[in-house]
PDB file of N, CA and C in Angstrom:
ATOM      1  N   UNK A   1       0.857  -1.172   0.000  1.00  0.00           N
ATOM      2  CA  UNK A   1       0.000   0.000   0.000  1.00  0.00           C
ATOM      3  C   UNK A   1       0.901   1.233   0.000  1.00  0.00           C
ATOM      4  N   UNK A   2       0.419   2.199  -0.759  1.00  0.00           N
ATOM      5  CA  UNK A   2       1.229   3.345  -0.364  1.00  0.00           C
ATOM      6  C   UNK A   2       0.188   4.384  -0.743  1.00  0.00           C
ATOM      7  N   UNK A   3       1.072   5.270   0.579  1.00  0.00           N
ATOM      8  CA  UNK A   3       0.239   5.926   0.903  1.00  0.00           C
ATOM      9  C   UNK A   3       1.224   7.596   0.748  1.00  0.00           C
ATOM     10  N   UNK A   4       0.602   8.499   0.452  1.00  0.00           N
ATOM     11  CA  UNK A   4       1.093  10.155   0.293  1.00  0.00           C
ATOM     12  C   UNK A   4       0.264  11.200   0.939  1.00  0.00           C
ATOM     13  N   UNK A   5       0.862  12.396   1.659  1.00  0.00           N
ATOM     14  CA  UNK A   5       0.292  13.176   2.262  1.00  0.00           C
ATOM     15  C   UNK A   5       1.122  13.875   1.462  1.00  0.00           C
ATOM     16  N   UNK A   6      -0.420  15.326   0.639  1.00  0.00           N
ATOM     17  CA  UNK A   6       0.080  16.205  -0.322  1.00  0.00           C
ATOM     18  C   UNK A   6      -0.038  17.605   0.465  1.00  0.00           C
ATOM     19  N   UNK A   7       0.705  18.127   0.571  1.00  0.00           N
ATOM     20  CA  UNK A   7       0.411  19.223   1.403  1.00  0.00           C
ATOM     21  C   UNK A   7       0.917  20.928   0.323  1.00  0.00           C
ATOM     22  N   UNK A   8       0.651  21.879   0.837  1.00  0.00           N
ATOM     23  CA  UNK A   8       1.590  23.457   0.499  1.00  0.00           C
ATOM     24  C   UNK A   8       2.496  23.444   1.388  1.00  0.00           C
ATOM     25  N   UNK A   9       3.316  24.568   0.963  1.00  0.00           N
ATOM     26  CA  UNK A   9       4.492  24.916   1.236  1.00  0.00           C
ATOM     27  C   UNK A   9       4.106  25.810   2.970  1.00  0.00           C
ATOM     28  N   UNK A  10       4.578  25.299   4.393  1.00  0.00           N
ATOM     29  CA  UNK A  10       4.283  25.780   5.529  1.00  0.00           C
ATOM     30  C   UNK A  10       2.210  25.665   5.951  1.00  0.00           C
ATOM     31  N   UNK A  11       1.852  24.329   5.507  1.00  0.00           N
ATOM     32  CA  UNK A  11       0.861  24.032   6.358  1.00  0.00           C
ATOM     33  C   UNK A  11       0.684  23.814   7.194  1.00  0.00           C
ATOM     34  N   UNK A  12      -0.269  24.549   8.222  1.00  0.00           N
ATOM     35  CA  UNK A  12      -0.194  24.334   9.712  1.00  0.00           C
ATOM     36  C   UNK A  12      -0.760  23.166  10.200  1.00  0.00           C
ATOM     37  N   UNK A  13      -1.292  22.085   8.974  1.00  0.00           N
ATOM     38  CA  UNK A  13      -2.509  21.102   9.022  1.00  0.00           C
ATOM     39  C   UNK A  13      -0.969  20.092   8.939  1.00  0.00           C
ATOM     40  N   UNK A  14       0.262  19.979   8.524  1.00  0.00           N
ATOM     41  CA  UNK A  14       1.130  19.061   8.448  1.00  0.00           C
ATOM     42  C   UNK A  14       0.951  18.020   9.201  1.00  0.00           C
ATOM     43  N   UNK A  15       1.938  18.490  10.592  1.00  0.00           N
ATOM     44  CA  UNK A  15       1.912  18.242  11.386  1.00  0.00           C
ATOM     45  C   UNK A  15       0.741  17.110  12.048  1.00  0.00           C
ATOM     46  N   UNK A  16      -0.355  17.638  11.988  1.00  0.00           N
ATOM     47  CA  UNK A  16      -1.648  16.973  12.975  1.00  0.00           C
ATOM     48  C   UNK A  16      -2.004  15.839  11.815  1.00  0.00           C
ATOM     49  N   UNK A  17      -1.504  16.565  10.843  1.00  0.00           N
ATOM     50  CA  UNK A  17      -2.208  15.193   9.830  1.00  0.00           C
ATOM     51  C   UNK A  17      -0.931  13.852   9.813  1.00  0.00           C
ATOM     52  N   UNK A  18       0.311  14.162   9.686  1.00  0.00           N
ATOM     53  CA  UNK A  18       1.125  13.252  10.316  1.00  0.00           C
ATOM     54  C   UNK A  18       0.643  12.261  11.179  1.00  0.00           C
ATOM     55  N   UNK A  19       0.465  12.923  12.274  1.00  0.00           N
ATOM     56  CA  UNK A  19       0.121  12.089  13.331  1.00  0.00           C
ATOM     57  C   UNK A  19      -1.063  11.368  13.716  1.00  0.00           C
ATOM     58  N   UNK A  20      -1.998  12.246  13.108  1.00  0.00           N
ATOM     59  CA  UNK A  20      -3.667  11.611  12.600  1.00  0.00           C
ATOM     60  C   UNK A  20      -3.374  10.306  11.848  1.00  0.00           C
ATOM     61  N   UNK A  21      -2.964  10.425  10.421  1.00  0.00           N
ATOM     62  CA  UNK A  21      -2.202   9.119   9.792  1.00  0.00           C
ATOM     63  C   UNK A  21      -1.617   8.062  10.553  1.00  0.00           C
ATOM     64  N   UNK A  22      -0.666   8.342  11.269  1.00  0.00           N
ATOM     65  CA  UNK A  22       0.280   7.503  11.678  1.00  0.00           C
ATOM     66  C   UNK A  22      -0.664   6.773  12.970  1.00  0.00           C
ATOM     67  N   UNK A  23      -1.609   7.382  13.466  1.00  0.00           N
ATOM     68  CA  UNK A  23      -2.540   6.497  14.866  1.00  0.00           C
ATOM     69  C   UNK A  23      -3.129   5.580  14.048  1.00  0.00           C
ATOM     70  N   UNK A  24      -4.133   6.030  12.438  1.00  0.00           N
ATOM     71  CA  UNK A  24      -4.468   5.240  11.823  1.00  0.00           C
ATOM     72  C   UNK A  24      -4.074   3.867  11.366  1.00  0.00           C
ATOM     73  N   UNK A  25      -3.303   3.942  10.696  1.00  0.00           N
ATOM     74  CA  UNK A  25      -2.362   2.920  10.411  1.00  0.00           C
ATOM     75  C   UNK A  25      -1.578   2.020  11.758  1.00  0.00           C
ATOM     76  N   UNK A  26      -1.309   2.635  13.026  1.00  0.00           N
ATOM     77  CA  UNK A  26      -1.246   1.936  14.111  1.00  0.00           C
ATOM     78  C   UNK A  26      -2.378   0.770  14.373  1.00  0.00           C
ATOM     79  N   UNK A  27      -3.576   1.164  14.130  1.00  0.00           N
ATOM     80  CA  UNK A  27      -4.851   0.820  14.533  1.00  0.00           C
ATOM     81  C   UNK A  27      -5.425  -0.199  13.466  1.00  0.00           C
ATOM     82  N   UNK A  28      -4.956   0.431  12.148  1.00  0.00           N
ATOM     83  CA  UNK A  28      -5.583  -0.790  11.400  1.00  0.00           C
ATOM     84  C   UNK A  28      -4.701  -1.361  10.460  1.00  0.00           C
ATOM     85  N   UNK A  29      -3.531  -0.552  10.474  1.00  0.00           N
ATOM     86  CA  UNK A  29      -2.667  -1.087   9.209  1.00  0.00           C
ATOM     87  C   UNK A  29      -2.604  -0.253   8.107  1.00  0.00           C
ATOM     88  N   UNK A  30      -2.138  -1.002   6.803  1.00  0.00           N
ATOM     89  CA  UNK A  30      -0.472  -2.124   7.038  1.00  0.00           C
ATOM     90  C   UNK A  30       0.770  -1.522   8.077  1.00  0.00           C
ATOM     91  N   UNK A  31       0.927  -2.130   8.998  1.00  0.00           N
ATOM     92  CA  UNK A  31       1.770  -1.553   9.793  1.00  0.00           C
ATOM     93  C   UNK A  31       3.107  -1.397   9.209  1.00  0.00           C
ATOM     94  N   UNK A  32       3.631  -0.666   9.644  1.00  0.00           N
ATOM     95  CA  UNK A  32       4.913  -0.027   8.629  1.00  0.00           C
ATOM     96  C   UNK A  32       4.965   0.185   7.541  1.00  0.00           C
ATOM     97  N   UNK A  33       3.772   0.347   6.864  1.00  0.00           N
ATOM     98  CA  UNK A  33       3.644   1.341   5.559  1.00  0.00           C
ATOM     99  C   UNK A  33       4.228   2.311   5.226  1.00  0.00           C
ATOM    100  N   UNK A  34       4.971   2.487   4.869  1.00  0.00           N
ATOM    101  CA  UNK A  34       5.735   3.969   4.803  1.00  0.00           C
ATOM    102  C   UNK A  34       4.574   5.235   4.083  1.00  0.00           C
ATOM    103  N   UNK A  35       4.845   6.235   4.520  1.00  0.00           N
ATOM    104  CA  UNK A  35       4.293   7.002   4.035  1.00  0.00           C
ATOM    105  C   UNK A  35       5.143   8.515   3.625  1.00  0.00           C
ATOM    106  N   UNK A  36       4.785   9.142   2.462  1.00  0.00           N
ATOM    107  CA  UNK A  36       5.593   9.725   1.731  1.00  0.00           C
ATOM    108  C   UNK A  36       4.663  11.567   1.911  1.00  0.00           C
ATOM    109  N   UNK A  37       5.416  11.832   2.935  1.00  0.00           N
ATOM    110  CA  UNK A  37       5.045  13.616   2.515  1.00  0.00           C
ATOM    111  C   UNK A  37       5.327  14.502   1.487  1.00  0.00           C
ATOM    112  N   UNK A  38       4.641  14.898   0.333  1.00  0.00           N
ATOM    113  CA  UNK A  38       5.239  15.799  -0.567  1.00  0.00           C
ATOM    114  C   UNK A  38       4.624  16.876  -0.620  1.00  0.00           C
ATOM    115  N   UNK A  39       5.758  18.104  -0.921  1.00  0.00           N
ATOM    116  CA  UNK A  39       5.111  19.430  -1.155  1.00  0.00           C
ATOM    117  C   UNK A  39       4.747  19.844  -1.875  1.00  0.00           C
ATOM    118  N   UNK A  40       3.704  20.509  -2.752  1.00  0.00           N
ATOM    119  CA  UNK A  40       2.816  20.766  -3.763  1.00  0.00           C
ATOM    120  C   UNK A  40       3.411  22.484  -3.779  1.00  0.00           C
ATOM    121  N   UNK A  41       4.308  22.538  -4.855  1.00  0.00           N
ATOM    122  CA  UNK A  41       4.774  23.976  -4.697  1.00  0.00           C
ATOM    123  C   UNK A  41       4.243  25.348  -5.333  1.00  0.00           C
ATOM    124  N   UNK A  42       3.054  25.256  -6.127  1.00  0.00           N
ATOM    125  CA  UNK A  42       3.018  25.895  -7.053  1.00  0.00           C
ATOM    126  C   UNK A  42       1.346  24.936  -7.509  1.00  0.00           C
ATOM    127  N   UNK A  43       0.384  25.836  -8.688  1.00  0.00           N
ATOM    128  CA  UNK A  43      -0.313  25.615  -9.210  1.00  0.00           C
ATOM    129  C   UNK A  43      -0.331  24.933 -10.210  1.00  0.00           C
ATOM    130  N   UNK A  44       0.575  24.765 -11.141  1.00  0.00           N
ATOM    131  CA  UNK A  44       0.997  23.853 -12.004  1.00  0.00           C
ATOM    132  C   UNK A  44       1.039  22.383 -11.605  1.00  0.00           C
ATOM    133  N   UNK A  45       1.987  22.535 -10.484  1.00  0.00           N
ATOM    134  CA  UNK A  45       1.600  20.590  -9.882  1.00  0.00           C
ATOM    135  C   UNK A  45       0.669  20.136  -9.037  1.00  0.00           C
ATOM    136  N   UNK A  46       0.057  21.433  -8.982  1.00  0.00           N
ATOM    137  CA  UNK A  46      -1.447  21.271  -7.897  1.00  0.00           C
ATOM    138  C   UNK A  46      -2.053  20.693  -9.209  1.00  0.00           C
ATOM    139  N   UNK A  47      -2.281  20.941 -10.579  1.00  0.00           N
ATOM    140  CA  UNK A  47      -3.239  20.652 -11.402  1.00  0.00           C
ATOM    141  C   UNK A  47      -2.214  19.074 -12.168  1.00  0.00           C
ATOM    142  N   UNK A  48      -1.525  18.962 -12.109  1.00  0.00           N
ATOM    143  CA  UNK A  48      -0.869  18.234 -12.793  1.00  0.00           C
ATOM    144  C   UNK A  48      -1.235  16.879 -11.921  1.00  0.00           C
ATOM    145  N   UNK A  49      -1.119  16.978 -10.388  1.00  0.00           N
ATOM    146  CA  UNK A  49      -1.744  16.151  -9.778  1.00  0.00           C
ATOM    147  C   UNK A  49      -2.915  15.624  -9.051  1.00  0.00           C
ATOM    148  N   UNK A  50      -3.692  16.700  -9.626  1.00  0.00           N
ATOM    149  CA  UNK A  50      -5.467  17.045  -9.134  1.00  0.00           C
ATOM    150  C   UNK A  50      -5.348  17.343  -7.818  1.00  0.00           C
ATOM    151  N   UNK A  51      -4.691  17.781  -7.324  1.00  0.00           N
ATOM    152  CA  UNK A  51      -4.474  18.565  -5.556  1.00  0.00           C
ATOM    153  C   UNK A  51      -5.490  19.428  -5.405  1.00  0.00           C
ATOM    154  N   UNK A  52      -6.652  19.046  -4.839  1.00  0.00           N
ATOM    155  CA  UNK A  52      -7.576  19.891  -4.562  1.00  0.00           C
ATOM    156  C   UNK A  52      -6.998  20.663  -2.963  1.00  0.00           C
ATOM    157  N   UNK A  53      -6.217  21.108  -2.664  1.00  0.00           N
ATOM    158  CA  UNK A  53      -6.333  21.482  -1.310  1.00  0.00           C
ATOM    159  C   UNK A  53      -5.654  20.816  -0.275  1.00  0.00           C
ATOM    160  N   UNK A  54      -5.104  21.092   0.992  1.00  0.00           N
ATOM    161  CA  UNK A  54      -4.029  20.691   1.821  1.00  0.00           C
ATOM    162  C   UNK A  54      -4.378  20.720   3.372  1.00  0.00           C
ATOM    163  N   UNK A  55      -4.394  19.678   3.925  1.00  0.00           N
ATOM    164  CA  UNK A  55      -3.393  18.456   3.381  1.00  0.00           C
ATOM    165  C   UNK A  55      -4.549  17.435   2.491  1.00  0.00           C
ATOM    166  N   UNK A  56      -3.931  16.625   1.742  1.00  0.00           N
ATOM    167  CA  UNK A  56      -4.716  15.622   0.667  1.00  0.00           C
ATOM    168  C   UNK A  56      -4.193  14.155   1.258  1.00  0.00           C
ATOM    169  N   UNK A  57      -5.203  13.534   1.716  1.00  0.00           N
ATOM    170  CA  UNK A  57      -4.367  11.793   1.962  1.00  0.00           C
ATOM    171  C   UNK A  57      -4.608  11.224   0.434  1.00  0.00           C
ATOM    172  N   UNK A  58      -3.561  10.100  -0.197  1.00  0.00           N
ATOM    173  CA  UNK A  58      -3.815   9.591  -1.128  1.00  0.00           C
ATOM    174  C   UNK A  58      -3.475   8.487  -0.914  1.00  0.00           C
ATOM    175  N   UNK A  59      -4.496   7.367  -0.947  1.00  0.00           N
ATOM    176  CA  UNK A  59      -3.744   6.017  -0.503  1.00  0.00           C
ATOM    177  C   UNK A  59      -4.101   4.773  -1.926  1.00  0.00           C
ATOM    178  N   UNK A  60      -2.826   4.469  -2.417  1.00  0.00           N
ATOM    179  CA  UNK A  60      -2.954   3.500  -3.707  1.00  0.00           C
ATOM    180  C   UNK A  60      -2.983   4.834  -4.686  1.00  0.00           C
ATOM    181  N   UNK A  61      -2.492   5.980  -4.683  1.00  0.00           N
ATOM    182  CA  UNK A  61      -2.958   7.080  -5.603  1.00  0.00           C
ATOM    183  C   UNK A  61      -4.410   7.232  -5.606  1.00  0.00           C
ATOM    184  N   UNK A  62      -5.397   7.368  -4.743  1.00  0.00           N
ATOM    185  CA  UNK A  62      -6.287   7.596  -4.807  1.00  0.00           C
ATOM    186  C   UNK A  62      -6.594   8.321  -3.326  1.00  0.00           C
ATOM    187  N   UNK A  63      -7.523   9.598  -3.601  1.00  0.00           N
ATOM    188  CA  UNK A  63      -7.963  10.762  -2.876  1.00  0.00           C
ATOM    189  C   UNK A  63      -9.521   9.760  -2.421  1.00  0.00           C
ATOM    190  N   UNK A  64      -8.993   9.523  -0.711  1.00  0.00           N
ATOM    191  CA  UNK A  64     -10.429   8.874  -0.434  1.00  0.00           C
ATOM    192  C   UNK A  64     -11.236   9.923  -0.162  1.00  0.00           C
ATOM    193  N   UNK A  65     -11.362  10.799  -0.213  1.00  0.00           N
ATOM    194  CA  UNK A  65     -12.029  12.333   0.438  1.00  0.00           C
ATOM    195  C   UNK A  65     -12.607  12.814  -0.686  1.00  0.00           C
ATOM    196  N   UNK A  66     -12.207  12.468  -2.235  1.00  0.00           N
ATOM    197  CA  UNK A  66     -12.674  13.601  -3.009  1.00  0.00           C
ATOM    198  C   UNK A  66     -14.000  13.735  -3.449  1.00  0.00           C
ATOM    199  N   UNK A  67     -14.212  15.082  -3.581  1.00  0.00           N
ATOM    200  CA  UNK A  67     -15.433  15.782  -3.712  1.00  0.00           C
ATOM    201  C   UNK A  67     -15.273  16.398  -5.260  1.00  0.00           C
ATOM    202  N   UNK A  68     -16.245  15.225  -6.040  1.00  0.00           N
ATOM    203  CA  UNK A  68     -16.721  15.519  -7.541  1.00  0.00           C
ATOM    204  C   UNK A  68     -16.646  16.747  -7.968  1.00  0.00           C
ATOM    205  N   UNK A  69     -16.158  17.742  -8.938  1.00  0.00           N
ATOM    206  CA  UNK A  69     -16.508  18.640  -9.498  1.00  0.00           C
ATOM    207  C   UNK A  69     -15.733  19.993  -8.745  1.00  0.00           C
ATOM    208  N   UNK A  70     -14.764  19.526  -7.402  1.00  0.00           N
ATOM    209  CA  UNK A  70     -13.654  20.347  -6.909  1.00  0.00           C
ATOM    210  C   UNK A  70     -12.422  20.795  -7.653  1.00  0.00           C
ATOM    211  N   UNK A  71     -12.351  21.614  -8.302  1.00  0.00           N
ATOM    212  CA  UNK A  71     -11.242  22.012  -9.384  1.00  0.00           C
ATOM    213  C   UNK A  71      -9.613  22.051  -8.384  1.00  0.00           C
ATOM    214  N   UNK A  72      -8.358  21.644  -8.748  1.00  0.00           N
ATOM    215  CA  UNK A  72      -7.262  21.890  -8.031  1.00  0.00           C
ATOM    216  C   UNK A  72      -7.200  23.260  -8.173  1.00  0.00           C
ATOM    217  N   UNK A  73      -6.591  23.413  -6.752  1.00  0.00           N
ATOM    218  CA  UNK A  73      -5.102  24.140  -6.105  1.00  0.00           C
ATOM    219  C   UNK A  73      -4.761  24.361  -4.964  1.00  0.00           C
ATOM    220  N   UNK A  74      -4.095  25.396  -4.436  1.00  0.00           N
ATOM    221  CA  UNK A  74      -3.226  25.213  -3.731  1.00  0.00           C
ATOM    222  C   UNK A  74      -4.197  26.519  -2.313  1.00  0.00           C
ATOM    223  N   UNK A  75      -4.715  25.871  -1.939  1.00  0.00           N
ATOM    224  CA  UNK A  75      -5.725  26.294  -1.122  1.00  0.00           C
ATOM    225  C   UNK A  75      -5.333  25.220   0.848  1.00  0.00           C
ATOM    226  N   UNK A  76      -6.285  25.612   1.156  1.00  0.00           N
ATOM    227  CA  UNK A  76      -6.562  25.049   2.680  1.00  0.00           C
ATOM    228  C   UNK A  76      -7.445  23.873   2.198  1.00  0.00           C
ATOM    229  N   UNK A  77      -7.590  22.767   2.629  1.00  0.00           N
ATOM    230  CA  UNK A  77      -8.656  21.422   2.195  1.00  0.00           C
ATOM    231  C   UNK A  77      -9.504  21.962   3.810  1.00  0.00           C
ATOM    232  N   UNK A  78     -10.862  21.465   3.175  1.00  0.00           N
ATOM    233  CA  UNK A  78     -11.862  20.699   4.451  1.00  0.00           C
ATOM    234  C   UNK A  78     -12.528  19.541   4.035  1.00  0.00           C
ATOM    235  N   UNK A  79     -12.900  18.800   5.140  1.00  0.00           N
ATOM    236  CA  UNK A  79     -13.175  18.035   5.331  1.00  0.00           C
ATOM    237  C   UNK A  79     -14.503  17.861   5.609  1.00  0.00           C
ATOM    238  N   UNK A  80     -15.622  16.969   5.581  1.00  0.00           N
ATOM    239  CA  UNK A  80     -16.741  17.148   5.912  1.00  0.00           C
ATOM    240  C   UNK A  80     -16.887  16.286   7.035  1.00  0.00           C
ATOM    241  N   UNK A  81     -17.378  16.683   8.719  1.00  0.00           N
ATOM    242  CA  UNK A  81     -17.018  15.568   9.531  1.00  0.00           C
ATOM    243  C   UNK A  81     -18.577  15.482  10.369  1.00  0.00           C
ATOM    244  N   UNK A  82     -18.572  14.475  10.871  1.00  0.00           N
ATOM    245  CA  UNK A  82     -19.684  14.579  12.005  1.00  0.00           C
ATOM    246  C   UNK A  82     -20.012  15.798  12.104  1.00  0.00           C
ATOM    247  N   UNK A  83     -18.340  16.443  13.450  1.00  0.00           N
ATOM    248  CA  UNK A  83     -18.866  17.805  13.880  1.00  0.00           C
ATOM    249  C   UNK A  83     -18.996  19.006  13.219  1.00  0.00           C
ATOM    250  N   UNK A  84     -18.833  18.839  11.847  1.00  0.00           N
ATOM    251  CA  UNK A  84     -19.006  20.285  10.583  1.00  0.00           C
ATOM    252  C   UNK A  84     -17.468  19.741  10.100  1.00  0.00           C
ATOM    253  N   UNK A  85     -17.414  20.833   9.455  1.00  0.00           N
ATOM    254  CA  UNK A  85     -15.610  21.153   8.276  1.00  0.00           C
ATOM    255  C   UNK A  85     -15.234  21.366   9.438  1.00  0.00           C
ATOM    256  N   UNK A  86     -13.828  20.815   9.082  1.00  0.00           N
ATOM    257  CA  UNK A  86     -12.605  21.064   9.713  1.00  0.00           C
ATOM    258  C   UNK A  86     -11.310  20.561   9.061  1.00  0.00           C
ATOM    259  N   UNK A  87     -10.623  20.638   8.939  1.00  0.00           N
ATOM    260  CA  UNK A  87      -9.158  21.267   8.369  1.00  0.00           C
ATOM    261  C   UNK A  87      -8.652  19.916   8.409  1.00  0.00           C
ATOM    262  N   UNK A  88      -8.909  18.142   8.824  1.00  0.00           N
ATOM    263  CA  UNK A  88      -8.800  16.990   8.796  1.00  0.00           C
ATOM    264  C   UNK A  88      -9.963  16.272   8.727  1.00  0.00           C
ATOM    265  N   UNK A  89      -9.907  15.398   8.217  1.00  0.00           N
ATOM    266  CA  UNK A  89     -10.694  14.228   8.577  1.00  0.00           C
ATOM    267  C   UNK A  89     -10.842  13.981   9.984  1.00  0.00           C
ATOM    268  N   UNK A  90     -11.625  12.997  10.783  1.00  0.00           N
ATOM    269  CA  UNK A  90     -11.631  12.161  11.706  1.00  0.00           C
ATOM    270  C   UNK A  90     -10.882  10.886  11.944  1.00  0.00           C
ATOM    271  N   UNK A  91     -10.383  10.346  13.112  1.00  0.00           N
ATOM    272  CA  UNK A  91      -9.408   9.664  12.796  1.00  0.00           C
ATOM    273  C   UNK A  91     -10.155   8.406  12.298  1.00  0.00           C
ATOM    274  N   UNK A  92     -11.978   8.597  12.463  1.00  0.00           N
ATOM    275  CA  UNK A  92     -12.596   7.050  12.649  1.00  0.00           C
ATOM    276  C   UNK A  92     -12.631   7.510  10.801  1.00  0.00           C
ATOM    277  N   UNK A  93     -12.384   8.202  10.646  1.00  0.00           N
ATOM    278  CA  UNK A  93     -12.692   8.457   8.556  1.00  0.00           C
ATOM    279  C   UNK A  93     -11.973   8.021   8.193  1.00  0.00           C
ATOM    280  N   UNK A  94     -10.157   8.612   9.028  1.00  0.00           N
ATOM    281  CA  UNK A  94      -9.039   8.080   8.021  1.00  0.00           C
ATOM    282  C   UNK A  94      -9.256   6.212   8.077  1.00  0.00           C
ATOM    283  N   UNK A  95      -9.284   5.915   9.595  1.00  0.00           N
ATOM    284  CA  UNK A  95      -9.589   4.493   9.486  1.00  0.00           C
ATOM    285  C   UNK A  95     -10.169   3.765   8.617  1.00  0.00           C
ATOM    286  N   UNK A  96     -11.576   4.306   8.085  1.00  0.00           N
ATOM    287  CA  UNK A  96     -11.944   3.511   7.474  1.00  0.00           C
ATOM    288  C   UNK A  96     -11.779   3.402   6.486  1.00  0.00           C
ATOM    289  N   UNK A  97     -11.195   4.575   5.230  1.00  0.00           N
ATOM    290  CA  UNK A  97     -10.250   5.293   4.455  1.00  0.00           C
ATOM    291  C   UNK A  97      -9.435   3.851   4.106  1.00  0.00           C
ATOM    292  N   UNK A  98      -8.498   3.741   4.947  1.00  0.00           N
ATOM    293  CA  UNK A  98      -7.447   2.766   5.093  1.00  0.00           C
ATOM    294  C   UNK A  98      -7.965   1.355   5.221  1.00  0.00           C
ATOM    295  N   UNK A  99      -8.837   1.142   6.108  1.00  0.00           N
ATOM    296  CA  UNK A  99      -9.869  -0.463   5.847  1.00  0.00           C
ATOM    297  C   UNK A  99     -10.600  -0.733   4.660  1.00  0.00           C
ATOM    298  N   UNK A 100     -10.770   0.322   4.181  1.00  0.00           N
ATOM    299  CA  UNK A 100     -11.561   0.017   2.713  1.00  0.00           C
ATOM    300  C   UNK A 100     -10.678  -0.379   1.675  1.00  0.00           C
ATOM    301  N   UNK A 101      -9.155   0.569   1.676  1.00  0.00           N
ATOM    302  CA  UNK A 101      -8.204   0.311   0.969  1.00  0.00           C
ATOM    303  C   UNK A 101      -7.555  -1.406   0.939  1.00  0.00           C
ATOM    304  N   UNK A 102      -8.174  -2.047   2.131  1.00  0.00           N
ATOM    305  CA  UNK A 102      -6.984  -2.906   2.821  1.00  0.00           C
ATOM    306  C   UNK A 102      -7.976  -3.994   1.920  1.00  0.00           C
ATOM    307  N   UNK A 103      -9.047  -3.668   2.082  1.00  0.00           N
ATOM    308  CA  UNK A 103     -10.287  -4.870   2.095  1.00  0.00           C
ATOM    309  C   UNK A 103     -10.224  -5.004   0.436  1.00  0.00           C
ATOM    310  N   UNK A 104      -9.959  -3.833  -0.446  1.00  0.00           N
ATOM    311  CA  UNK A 104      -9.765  -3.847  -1.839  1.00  0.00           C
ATOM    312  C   UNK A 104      -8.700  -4.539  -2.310  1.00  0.00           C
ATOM    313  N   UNK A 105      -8.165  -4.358  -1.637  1.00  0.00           N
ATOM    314  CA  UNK A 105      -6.831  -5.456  -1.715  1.00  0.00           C
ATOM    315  C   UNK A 105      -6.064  -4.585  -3.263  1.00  0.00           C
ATOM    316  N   UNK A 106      -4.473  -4.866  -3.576  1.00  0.00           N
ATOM    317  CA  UNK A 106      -4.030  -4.929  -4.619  1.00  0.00           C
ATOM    318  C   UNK A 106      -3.865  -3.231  -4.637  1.00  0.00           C
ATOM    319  N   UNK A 107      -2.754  -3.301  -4.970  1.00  0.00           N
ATOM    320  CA  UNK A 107      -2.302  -1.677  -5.197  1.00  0.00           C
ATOM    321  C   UNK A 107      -3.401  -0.947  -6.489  1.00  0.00           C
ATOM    322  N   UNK A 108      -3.846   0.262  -6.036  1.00  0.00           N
ATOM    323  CA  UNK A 108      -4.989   0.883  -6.789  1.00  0.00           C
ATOM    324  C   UNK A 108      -4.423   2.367  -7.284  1.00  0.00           C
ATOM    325  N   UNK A 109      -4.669   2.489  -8.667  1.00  0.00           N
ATOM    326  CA  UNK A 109      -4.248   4.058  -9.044  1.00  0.00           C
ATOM    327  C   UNK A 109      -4.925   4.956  -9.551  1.00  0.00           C
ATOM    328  N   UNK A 110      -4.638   5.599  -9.626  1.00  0.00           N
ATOM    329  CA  UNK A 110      -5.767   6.923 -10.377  1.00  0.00           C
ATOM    330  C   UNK A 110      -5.698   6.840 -11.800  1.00  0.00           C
ATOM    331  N   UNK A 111      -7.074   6.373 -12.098  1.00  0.00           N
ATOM    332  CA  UNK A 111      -7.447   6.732 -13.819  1.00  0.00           C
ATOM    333  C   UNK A 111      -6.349   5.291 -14.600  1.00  0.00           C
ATOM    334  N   UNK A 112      -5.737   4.552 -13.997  1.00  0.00           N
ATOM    335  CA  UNK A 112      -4.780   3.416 -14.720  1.00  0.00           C
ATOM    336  C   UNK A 112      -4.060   3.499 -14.911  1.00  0.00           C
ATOM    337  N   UNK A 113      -3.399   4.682 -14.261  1.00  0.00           N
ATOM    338  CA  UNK A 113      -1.564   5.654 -14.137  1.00  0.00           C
ATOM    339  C   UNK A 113      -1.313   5.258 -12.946  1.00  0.00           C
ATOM    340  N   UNK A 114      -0.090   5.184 -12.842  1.00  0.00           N
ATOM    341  CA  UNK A 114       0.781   5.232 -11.742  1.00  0.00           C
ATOM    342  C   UNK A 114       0.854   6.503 -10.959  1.00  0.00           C
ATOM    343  N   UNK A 115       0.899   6.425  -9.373  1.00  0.00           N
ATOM    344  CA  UNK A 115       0.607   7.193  -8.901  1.00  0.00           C
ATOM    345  C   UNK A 115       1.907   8.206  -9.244  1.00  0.00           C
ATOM    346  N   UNK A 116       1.322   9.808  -8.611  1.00  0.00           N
ATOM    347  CA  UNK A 116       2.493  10.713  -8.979  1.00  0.00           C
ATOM    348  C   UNK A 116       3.461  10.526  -7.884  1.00  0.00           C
ATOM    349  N   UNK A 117       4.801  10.857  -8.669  1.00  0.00           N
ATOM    350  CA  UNK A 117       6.265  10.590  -7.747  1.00  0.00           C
ATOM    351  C   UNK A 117       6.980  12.322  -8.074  1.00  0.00           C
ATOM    352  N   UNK A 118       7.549  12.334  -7.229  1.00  0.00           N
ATOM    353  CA  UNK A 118       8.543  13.445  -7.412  1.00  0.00           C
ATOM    354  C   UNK A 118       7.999  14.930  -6.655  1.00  0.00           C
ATOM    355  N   UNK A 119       8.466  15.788  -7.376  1.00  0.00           N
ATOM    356  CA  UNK A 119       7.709  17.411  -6.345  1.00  0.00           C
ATOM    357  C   UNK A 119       7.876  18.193  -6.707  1.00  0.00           C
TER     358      UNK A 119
END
């Protein structure tokens, strides 16, 4: 499984989403998944990689969060949660995020491309 956290350049959402991730994956797996932070520097690779907004989880190259008809860039992301928007997911979202991924089994990509590498 692999998994990417897409973020901008000095997000204050980094951090919490790090660690939001990392309880997840404690909890349900694949344990020791590595996970790959990249910075989204500019509007060009916001669109090049459909980056709607920051931070973005992408797990198998795929945005479990996304919201149809959201055009990229390089904005603040929300989230839609129980308690209203907020600036993450829930950790019981990312969980299941990641259980759905697990249960699909087989590395999954966006559109039949390989997920994006580099920054």
């Amino acid at each position: 499984m692999r998994i990417e956290l897409l973020v901008v350049p000095d997000c204050p959402h980094t951090e919490p989403a790090v660690d939001l991730l990392r309880q997840a994956l404690d909890e349900v797996g694949p344990y020791g998944a590595p996970v790959v932070t990249r910075v989204i520097p500019g509007q060009a690779e916001a669109e090049r990689s459909g980056f709607t907004g920051s931070p973005t989880f992408l797990i198998d190259g795929l945005d479990p969060f996304t919201e149809p008809g959201r055009p990229p860039g390089m904005s603040c992301r929300l989230y839609r949660t129980p308690a209203g928007l907020s600036g993450l997911p829930t950790l019981d979202q990312l969980r299941q995020a990641l259980t759905s991924a697990l249960a699909a089994g087989g590395p999954r990509t966006r559109g039949g491309t390989e997920p994006p590498t580099g920054g």
